[in-house]
PDB file of N, CA and C in Angstrom:
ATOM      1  N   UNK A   1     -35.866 117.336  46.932  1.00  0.00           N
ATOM      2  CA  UNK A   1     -35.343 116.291  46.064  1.00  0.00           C
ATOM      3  C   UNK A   1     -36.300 115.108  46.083  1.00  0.00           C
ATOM      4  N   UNK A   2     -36.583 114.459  44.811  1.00  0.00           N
ATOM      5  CA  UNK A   2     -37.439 112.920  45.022  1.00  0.00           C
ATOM      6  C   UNK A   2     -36.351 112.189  45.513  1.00  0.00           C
ATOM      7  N   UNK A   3     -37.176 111.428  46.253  1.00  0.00           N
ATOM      8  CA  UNK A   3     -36.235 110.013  46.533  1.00  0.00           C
ATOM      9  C   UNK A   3     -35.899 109.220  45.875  1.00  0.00           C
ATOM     10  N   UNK A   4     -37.057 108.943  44.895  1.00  0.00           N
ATOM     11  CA  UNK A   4     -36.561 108.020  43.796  1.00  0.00           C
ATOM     12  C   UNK A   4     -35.584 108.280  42.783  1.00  0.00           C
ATOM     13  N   UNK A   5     -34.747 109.565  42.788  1.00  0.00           N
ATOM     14  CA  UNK A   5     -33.941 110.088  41.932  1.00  0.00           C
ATOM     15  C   UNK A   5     -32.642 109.910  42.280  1.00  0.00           C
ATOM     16  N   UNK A   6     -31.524 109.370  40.953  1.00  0.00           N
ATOM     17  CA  UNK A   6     -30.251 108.991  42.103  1.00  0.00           C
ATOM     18  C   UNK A   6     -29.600 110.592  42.517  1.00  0.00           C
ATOM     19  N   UNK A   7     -28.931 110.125  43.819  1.00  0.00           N
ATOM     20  CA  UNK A   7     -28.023 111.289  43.928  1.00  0.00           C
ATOM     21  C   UNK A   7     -26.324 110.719  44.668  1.00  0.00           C
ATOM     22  N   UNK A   8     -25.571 111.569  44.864  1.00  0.00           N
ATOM     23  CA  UNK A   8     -24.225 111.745  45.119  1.00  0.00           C
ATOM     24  C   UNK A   8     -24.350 111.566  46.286  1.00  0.00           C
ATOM     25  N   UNK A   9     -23.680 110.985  47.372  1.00  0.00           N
ATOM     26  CA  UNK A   9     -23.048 110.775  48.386  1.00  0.00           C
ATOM     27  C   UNK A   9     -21.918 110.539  48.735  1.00  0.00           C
ATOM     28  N   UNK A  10     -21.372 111.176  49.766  1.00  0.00           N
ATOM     29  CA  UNK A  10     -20.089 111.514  50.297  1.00  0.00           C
ATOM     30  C   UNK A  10     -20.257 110.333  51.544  1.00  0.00           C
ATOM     31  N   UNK A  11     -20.113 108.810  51.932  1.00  0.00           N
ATOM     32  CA  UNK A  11     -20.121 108.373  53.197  1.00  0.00           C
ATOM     33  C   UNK A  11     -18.799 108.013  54.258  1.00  0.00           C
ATOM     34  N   UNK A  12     -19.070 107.970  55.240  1.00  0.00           N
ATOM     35  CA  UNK A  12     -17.721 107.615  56.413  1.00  0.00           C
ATOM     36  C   UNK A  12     -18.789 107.195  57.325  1.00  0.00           C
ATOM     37  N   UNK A  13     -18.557 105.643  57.100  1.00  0.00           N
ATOM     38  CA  UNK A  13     -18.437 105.391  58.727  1.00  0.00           C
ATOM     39  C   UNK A  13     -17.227 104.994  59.830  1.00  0.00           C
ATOM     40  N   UNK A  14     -18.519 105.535  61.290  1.00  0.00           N
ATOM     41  CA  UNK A  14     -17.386 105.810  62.482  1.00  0.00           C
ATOM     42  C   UNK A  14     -18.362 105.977  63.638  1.00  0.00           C
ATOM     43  N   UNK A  15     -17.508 106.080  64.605  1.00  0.00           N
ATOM     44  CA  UNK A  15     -18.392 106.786  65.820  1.00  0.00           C
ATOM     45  C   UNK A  15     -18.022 108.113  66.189  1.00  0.00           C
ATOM     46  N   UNK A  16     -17.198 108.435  66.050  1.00  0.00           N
ATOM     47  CA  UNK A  16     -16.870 110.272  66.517  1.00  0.00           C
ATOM     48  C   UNK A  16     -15.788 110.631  65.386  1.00  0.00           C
ATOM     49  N   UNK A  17     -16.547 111.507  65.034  1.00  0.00           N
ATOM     50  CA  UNK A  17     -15.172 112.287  64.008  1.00  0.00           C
ATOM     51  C   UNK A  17     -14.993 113.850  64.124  1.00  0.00           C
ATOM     52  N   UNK A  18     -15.515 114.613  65.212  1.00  0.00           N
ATOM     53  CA  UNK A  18     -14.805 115.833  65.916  1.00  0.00           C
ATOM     54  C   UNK A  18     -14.775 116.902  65.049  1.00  0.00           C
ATOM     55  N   UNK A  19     -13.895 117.332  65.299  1.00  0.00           N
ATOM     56  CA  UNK A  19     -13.540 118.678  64.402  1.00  0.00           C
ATOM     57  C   UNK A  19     -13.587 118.927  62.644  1.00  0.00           C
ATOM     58  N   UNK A  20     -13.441 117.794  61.987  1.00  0.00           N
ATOM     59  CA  UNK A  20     -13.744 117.741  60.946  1.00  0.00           C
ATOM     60  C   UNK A  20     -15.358 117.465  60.373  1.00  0.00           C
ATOM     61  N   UNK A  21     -15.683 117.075  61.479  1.00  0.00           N
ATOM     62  CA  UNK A  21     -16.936 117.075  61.149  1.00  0.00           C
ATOM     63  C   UNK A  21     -17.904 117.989  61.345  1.00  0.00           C
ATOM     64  N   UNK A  22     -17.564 118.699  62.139  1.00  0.00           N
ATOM     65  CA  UNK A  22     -17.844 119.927  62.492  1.00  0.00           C
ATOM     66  C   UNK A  22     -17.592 121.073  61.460  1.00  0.00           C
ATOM     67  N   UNK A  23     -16.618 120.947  60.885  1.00  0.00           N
ATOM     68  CA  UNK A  23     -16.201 121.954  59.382  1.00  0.00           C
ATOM     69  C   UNK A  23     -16.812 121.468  58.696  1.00  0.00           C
ATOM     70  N   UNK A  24     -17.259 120.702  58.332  1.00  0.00           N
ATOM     71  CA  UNK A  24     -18.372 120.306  57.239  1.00  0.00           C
ATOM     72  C   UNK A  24     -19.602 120.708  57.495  1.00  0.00           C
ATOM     73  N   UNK A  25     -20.129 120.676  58.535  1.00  0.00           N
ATOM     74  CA  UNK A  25     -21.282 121.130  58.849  1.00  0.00           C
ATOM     75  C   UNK A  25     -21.255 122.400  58.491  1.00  0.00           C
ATOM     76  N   UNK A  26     -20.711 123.233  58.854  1.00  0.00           N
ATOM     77  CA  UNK A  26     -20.239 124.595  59.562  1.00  0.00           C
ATOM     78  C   UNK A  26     -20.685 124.934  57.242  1.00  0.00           C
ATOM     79  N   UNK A  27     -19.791 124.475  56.545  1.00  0.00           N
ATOM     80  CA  UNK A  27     -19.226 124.816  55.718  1.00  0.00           C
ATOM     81  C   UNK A  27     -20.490 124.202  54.110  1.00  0.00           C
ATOM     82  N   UNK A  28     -21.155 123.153  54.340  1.00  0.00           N
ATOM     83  CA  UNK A  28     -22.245 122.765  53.814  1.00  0.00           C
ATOM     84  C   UNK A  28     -23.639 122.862  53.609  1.00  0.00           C
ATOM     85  N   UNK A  29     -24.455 123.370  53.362  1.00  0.00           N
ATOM     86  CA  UNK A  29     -25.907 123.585  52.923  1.00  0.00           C
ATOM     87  C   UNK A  29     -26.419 122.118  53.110  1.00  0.00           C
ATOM     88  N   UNK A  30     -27.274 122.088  53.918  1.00  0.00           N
ATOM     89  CA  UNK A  30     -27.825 121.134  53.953  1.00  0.00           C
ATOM     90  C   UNK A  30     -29.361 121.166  54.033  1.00  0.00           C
ATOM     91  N   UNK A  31     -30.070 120.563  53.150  1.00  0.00           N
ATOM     92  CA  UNK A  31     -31.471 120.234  52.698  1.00  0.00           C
ATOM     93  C   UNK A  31     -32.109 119.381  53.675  1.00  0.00           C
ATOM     94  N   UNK A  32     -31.521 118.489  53.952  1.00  0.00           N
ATOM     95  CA  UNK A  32     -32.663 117.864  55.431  1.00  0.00           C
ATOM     96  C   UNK A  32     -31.450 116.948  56.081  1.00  0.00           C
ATOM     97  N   UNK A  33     -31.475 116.669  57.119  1.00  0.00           N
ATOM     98  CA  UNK A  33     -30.800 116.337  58.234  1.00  0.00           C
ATOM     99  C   UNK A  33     -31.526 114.917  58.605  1.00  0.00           C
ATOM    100  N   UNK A  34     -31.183 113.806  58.456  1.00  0.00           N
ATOM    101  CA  UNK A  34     -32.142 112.572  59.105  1.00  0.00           C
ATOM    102  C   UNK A  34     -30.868 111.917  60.353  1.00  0.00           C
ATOM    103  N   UNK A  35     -31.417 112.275  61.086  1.00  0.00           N
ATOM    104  CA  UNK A  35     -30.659 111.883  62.486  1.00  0.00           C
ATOM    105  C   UNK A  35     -31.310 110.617  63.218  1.00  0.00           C
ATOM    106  N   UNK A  36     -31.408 109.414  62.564  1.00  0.00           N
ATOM    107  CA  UNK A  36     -32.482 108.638  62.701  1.00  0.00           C
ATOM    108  C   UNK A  36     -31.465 107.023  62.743  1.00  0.00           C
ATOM    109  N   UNK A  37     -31.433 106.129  63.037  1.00  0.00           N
ATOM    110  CA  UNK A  37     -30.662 105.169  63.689  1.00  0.00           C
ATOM    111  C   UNK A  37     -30.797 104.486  62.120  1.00  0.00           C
ATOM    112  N   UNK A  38     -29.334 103.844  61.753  1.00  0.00           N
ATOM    113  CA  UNK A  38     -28.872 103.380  60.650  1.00  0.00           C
ATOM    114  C   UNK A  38     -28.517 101.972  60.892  1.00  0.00           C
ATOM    115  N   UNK A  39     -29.120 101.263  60.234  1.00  0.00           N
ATOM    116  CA  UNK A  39     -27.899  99.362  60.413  1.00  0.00           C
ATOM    117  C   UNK A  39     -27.871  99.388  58.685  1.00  0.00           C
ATOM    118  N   UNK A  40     -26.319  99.628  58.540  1.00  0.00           N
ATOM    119  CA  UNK A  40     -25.896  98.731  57.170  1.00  0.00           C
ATOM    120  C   UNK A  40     -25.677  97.558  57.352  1.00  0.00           C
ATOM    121  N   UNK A  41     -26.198  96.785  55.942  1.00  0.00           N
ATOM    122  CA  UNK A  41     -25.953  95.900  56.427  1.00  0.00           C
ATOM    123  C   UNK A  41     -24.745  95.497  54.863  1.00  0.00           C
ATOM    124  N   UNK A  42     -23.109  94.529  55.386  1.00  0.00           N
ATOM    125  CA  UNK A  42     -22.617  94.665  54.570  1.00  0.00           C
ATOM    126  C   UNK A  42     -22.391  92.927  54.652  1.00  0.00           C
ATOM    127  N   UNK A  43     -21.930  92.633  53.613  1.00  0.00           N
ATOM    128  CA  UNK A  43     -21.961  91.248  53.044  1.00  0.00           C
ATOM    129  C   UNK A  43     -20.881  90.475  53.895  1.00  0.00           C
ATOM    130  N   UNK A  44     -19.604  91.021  53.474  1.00  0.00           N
ATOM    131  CA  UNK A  44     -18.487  89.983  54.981  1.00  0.00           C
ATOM    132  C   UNK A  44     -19.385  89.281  55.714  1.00  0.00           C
ATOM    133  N   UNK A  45     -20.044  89.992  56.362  1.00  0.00           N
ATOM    134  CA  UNK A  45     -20.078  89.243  57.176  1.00  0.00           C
ATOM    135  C   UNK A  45     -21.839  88.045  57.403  1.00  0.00           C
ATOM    136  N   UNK A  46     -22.369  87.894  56.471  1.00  0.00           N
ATOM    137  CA  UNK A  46     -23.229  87.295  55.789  1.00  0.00           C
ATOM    138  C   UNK A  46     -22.883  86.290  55.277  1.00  0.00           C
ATOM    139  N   UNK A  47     -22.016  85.902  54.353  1.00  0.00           N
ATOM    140  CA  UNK A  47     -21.097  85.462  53.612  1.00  0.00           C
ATOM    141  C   UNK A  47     -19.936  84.350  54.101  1.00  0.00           C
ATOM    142  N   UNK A  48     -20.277  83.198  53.971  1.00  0.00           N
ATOM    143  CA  UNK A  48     -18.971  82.346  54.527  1.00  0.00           C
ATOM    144  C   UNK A  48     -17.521  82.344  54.775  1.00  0.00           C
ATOM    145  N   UNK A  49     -17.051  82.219  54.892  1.00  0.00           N
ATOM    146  CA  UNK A  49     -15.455  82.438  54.274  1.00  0.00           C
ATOM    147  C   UNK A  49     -15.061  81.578  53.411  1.00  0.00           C
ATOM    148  N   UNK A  50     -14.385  81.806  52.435  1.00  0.00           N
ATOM    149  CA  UNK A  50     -13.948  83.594  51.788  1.00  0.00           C
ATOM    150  C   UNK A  50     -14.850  84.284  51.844  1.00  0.00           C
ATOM    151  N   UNK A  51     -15.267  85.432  52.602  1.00  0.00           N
ATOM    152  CA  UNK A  51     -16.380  86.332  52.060  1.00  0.00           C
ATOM    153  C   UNK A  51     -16.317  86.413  50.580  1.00  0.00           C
ATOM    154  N   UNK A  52     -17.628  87.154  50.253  1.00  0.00           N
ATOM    155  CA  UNK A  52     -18.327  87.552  48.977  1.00  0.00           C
ATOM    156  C   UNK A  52     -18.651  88.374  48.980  1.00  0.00           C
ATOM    157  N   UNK A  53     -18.265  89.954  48.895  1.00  0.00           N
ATOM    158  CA  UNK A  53     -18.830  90.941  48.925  1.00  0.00           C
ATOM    159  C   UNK A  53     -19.747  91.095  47.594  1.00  0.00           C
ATOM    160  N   UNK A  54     -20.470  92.141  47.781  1.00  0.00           N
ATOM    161  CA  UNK A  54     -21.060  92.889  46.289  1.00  0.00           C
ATOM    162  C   UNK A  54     -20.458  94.120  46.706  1.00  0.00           C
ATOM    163  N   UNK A  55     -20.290  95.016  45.836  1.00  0.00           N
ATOM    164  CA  UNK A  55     -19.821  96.369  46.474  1.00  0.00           C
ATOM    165  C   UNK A  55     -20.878  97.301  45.463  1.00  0.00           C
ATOM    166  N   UNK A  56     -21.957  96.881  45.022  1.00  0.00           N
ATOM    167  CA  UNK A  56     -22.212  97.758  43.972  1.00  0.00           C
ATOM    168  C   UNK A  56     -24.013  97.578  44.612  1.00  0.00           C
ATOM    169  N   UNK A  57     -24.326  97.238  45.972  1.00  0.00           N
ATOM    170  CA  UNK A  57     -25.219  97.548  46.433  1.00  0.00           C
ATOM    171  C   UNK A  57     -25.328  98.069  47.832  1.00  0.00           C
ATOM    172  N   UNK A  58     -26.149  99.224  48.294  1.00  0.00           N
ATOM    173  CA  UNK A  58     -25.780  99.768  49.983  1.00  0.00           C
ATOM    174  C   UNK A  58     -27.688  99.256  50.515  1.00  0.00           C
ATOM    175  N   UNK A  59     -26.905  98.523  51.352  1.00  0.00           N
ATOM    176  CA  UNK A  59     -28.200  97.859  52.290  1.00  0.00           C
ATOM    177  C   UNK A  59     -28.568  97.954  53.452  1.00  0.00           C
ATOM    178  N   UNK A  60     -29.490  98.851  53.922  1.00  0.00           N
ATOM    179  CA  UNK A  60     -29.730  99.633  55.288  1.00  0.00           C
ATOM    180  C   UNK A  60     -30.998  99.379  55.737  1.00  0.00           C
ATOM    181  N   UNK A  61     -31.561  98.822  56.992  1.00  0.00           N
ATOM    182  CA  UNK A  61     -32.211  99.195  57.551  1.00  0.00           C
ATOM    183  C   UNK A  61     -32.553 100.413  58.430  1.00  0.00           C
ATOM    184  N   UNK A  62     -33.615 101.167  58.072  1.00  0.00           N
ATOM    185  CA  UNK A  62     -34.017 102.620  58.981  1.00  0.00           C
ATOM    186  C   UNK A  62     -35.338 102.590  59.197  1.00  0.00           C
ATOM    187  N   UNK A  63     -36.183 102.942  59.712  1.00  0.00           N
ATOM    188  CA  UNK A  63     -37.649 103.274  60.040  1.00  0.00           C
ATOM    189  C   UNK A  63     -38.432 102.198  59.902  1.00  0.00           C
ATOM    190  N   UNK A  64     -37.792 101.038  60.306  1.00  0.00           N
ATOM    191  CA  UNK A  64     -38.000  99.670  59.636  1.00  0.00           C
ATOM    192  C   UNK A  64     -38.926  99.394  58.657  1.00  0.00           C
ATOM    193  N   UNK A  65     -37.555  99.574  57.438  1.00  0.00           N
ATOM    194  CA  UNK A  65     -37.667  99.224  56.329  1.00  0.00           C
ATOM    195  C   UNK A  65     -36.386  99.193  55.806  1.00  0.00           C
ATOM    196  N   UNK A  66     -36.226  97.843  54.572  1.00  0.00           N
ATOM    197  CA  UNK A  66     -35.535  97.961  54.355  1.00  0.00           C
ATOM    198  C   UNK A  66     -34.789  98.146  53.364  1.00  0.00           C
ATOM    199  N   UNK A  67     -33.967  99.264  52.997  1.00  0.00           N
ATOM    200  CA  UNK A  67     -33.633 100.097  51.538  1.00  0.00           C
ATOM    201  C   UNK A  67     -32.318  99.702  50.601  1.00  0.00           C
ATOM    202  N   UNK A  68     -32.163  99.488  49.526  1.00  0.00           N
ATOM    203  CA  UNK A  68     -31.457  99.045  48.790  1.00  0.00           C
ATOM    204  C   UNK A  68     -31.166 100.251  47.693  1.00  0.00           C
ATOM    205  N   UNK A  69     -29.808 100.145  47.426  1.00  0.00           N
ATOM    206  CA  UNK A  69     -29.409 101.264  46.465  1.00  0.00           C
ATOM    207  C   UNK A  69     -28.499 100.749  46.347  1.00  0.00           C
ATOM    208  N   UNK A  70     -28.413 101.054  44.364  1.00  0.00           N
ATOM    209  CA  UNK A  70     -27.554 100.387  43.698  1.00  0.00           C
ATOM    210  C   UNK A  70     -26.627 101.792  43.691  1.00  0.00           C
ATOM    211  N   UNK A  71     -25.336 101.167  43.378  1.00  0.00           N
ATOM    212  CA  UNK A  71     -24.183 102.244  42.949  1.00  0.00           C
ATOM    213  C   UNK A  71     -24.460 102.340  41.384  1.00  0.00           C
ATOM    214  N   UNK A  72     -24.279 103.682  41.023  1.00  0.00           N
ATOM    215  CA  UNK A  72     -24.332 104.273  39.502  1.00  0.00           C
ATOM    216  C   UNK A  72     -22.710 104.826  39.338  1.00  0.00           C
ATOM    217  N   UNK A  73     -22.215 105.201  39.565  1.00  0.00           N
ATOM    218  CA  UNK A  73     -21.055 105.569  39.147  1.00  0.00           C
ATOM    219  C   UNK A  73     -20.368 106.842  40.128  1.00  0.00           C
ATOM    220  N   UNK A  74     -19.010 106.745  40.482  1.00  0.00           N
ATOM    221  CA  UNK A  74     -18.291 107.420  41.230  1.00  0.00           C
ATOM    222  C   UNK A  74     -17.846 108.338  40.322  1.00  0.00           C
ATOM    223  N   UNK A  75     -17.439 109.681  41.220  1.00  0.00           N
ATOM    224  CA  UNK A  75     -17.517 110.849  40.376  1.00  0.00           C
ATOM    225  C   UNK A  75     -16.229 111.258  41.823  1.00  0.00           C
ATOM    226  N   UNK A  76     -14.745 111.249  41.356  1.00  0.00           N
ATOM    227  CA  UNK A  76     -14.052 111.967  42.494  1.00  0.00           C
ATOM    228  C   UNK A  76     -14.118 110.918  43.828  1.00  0.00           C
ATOM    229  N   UNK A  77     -14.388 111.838  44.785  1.00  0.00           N
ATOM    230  CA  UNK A  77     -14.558 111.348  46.539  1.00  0.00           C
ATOM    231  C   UNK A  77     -16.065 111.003  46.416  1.00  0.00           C
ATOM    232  N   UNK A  78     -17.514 110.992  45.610  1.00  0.00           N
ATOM    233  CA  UNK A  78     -18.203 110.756  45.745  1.00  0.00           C
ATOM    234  C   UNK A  78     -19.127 109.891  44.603  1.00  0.00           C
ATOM    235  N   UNK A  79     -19.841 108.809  45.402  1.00  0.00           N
ATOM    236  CA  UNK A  79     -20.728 107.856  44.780  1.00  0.00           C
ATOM    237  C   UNK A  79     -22.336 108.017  44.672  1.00  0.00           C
ATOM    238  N   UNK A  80     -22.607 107.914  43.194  1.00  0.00           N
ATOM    239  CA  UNK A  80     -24.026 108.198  42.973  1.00  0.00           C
ATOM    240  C   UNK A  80     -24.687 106.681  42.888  1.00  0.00           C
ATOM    241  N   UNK A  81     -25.916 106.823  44.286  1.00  0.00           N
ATOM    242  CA  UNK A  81     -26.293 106.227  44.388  1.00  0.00           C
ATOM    243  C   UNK A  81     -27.994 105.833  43.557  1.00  0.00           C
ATOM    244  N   UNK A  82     -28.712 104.818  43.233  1.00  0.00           N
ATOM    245  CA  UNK A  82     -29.827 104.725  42.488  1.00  0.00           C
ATOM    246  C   UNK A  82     -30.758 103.870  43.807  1.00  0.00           C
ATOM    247  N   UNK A  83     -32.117 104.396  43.975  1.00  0.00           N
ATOM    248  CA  UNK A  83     -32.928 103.509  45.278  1.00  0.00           C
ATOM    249  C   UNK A  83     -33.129 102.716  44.318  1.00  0.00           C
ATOM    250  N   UNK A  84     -33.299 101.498  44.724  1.00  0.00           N
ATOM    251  CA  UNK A  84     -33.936 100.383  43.842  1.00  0.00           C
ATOM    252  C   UNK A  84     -34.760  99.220  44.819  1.00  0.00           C
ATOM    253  N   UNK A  85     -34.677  99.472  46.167  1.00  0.00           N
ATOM    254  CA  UNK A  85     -35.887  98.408  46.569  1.00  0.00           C
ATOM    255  C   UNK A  85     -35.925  99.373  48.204  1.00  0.00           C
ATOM    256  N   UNK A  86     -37.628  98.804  48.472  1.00  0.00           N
ATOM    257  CA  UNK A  86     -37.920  99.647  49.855  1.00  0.00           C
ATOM    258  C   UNK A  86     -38.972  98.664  50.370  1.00  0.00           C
ATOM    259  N   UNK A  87     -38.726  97.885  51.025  1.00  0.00           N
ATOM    260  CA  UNK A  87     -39.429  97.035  51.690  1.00  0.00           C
ATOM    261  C   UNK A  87     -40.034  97.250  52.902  1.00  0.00           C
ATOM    262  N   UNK A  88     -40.737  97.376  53.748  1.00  0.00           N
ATOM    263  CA  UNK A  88     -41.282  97.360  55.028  1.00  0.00           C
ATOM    264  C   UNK A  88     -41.023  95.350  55.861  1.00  0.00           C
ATOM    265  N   UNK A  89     -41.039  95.888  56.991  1.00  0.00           N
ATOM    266  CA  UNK A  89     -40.796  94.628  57.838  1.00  0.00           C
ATOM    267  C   UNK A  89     -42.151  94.402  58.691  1.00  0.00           C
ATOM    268  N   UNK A  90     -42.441  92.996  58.381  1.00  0.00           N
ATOM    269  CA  UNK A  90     -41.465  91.865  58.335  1.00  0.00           C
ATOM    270  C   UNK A  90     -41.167  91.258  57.208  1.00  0.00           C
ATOM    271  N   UNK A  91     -40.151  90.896  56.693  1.00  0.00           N
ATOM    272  CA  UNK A  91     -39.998  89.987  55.275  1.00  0.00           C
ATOM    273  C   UNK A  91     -39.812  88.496  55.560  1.00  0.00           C
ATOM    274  N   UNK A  92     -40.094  87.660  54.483  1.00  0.00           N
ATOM    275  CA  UNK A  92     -40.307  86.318  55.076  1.00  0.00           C
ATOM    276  C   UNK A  92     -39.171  85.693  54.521  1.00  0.00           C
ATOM    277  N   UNK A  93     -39.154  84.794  55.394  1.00  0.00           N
ATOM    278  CA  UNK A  93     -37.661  84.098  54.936  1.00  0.00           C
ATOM    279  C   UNK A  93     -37.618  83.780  53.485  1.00  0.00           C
ATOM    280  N   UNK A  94     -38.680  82.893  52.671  1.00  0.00           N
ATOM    281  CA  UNK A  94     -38.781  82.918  51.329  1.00  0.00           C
ATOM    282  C   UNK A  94     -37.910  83.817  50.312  1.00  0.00           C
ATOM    283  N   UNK A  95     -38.835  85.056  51.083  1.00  0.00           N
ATOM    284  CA  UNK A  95     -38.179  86.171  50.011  1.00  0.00           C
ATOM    285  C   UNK A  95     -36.382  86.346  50.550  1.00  0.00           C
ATOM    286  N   UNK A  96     -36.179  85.996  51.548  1.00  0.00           N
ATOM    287  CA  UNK A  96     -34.540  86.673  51.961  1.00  0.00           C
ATOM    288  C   UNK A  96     -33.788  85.453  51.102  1.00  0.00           C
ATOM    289  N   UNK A  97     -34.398  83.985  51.273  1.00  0.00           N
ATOM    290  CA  UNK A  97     -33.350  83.102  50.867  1.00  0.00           C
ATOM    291  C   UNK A  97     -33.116  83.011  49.242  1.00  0.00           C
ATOM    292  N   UNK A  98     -34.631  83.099  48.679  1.00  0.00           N
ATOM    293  CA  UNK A  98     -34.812  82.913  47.548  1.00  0.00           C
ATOM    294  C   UNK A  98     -34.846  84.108  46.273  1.00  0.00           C
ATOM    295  N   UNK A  99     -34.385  85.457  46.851  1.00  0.00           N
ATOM    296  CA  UNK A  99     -34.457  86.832  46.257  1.00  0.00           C
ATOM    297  C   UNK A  99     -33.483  87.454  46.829  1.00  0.00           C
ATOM    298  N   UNK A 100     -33.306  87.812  47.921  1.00  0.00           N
ATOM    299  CA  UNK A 100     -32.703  88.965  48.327  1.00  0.00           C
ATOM    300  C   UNK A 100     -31.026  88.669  48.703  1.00  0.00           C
ATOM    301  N   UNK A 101     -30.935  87.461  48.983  1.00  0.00           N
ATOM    302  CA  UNK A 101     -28.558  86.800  49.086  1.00  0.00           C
ATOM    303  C   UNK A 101     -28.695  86.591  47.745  1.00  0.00           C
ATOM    304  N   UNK A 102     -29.339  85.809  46.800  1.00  0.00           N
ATOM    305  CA  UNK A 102     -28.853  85.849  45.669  1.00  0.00           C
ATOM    306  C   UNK A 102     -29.006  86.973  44.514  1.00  0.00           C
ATOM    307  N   UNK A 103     -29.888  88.221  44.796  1.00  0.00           N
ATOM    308  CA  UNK A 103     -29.866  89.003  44.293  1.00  0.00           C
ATOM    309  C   UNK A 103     -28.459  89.483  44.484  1.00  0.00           C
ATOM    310  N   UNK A 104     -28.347  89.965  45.727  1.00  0.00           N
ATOM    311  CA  UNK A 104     -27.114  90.372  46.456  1.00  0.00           C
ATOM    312  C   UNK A 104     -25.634  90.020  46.242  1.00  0.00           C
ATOM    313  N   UNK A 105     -26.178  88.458  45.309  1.00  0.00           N
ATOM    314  CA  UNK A 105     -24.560  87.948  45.467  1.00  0.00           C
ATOM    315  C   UNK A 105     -23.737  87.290  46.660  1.00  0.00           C
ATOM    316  N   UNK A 106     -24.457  87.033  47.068  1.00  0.00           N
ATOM    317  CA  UNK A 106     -24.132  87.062  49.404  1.00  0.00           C
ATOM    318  C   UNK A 106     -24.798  85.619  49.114  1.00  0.00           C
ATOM    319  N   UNK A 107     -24.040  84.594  49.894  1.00  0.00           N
ATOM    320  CA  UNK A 107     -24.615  83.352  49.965  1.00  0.00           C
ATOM    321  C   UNK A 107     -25.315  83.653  51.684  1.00  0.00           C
ATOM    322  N   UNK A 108     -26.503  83.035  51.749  1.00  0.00           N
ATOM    323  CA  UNK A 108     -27.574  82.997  53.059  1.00  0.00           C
ATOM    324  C   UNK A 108     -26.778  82.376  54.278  1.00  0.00           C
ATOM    325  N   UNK A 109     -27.129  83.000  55.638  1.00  0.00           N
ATOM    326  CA  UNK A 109     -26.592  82.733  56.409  1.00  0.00           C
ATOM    327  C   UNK A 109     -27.118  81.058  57.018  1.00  0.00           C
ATOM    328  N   UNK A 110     -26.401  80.296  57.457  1.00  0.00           N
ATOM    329  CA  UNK A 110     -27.005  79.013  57.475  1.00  0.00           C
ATOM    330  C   UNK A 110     -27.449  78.978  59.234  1.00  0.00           C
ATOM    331  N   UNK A 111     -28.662  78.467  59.193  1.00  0.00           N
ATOM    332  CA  UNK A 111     -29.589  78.337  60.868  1.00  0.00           C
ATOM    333  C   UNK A 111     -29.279  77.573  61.356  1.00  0.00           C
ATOM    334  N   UNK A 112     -28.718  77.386  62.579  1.00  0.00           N
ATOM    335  CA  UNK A 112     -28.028  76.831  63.697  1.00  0.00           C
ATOM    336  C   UNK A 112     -29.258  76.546  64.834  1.00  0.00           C
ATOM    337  N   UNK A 113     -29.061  75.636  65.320  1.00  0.00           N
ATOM    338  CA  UNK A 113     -30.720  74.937  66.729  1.00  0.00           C
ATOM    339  C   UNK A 113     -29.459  75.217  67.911  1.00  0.00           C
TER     340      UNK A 113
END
């Protein structure tokens, strides 16, 4: 599959999900396996109170870098996702304050001494 192509995802997060997860495995074809350490990062908690979510972007750091995918449209139990940004680290504050919360919709977290 390209990466740059959207596709469908089924997500849950958790820390142990057992036997059901295990039937899925058991029961699914799977094309590649990335067993590789995940930080989403989700808006709540970015966001002052009232939070501000966006829900129509998934924001992850992995292999440090950091990946952005827009939601395209839900189909059932699953959401097709579109990549739309892949950054490598380090990013400079510039770009986080002045591009990336207000892209996001997420007001910037404010710096504390």
């Amino acid at each position: 599959m390209n990466p740059a192509e959207p596709r469908f995802e089924f997500r849950v997060f958790g820390q142990n999900f057992g036997r059901p997860l295990e039937a899925i495995m058991r029961s699914s074809p799977q094309e590649e396996q990335d067993e590789g350490t995940q930080t989403y990062l989700f808006s709540p908690f970015f966001a002052p109170a009232p939070a501000v979510t966006n829900p129509l972007y998934s924001v992850k750091i992995r292999n440090g870098k950091l990946d952005v995918k827009m939601l395209g449209r839900n189909y059932q139990a699953l959401e097709q996702w579109y990549p739309y940004l892949r950054l490598a680290f380090p990013l400079t504050s510039a770009f986080l304050h002045e591009f990336f919360f207000a892209w996001l919709e997420i007001a910037p977290p404010t710096a504390t001494a």
